[in-house]
Protein backbone atom coordinates (compact mmCIF):
# COMPACT_ATOMS: atom_id res chain seq x y z
CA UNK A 1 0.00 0.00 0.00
CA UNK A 2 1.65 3.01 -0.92
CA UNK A 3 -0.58 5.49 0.48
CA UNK A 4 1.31 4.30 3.92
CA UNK A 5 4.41 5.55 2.92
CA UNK A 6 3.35 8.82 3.22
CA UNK A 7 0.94 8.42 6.54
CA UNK A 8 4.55 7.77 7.72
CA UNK A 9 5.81 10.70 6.96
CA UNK A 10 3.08 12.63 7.64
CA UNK A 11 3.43 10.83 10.82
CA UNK A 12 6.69 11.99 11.15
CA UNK A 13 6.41 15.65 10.56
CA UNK A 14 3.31 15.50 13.19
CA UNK A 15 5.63 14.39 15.70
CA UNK A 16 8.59 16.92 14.73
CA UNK A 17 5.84 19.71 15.15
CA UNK A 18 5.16 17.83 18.68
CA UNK A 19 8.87 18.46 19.66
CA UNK A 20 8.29 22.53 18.71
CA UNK A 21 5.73 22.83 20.61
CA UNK A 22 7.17 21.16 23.16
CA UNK A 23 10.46 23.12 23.44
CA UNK A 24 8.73 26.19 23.15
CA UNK A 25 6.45 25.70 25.90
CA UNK A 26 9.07 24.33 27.71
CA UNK A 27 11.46 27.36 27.22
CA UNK A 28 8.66 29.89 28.21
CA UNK A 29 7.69 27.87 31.21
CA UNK A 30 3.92 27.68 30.20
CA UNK A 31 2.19 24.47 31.05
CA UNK A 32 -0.85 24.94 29.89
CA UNK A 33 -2.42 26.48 26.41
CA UNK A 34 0.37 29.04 25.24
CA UNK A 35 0.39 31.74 28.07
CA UNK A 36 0.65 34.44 25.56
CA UNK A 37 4.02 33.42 24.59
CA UNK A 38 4.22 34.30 20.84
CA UNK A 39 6.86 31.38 19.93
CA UNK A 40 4.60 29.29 21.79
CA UNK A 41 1.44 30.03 19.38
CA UNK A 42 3.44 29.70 16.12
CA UNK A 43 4.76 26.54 17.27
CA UNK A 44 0.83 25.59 18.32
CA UNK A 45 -0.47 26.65 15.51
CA UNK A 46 1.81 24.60 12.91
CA UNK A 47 1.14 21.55 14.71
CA UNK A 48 -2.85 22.08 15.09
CA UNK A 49 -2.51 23.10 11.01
CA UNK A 50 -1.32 19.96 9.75
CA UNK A 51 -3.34 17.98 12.81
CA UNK A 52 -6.32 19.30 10.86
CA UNK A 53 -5.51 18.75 7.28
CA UNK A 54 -3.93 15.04 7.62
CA UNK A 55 -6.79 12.47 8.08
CA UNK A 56 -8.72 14.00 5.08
CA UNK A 57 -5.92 14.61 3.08
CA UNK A 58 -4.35 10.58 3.94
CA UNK A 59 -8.14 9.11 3.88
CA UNK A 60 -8.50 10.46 0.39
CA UNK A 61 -4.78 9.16 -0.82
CA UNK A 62 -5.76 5.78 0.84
CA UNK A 63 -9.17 5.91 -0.99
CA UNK A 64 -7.60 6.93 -4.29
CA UNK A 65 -4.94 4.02 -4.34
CA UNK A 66 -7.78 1.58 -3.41
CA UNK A 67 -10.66 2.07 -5.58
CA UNK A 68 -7.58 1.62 -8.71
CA UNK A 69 -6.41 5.10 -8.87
CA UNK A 70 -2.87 4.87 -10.62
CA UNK A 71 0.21 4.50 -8.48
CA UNK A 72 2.03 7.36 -10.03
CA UNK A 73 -1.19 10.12 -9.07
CA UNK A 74 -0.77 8.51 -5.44
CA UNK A 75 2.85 9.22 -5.63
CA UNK A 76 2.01 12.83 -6.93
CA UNK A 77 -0.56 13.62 -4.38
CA UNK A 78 1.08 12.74 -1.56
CA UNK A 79 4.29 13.93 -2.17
CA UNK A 80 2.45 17.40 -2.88
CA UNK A 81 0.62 17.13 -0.03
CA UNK A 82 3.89 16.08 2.44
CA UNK A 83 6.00 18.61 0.32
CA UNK A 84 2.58 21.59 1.50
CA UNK A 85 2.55 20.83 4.72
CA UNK A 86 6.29 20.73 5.26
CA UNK A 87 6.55 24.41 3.41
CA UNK A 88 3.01 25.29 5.25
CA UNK A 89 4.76 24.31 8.84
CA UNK A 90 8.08 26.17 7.68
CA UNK A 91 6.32 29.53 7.10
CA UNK A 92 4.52 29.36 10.47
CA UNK A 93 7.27 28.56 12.26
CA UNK A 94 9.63 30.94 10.55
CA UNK A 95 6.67 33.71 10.60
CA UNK A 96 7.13 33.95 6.20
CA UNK A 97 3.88 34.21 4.68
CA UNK A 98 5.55 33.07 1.50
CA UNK A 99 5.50 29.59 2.76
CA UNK A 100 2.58 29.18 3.99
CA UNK A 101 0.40 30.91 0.92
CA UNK A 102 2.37 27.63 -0.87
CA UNK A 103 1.92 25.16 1.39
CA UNK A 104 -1.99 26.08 1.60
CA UNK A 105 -1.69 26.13 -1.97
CA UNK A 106 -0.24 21.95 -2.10
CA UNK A 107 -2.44 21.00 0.87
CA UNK A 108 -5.81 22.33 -0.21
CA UNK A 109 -5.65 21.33 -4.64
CA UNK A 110 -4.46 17.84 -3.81
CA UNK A 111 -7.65 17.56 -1.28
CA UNK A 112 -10.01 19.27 -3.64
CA UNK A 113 -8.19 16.62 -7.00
CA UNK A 114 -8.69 13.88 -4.82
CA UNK A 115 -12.09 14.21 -3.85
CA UNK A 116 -13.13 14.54 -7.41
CA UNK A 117 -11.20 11.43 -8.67
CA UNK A 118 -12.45 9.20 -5.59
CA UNK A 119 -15.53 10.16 -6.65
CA UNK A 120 -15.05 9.35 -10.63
CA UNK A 121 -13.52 5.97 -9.44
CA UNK A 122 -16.41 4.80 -7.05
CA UNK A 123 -17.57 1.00 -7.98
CA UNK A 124 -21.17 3.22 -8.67
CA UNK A 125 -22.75 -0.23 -9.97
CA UNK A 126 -21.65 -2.19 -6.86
CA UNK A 127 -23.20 0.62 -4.58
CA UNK A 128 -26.91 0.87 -5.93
């Protein structure tokens, strides 16, 4: 199933947000929510970001590769969608608007692509 490969990373990057957050709260000594430490929120809010997008995003690559999508548009959409939340996560952290205009940009097509080919490659007769 190739669709894991990228839950994996996606996986991944989830976690290495995790570890942001985490030194951030702990270098501003907040324990709970982000004490209005500004660090603190960009590091909370690239973490909840991709948190959000992810399970649609991965349910949708899963259901692509197995109602017979082709292996090279799974390839393509998750890499896009990895490569847009990676550049989406950069700009918050880094507080460049650049990068997270893109990385909106290569989270939100590959969603919107998806959805419309799941629904093209549905077993229709099988369902009625």
């Amino acid at each position: 199933m190739v669709s894991f490969f990228y839950v994996a990373l996606v996986g991944w990057l989830i976690c290495f947000l995790a570890i942001q957050v985490i030194k951030a709260r702990r270098k501003a000594q907040v324990k709970y929510a982000d004490g209005g430490d500004a660090r603190l929120q960009q590091a909370r809010s690239a973490h909840a970001n991709c948190i959000e997008y992810s399970p649609i995003a991965l349910m949708l690559l899963f259901g692509l590769e197995y109602n017979g999508g082709p292996l090279w548009l799974v390839h393509v959409f998750g890499l896009l969608f990895v490569i847009g939340r990676c550049y989406h996560a950069s700009g918050i952290l880094s507080d460049r608007l650049q990068g997270r205009v893109i990385g909106m940009h290569a989270t939100l097509w590959p969603i919107i692509a998806m959805g419309i080919l799941n629904m093209w490659l549905l077993p229709w007769t099988q369902m009625l």
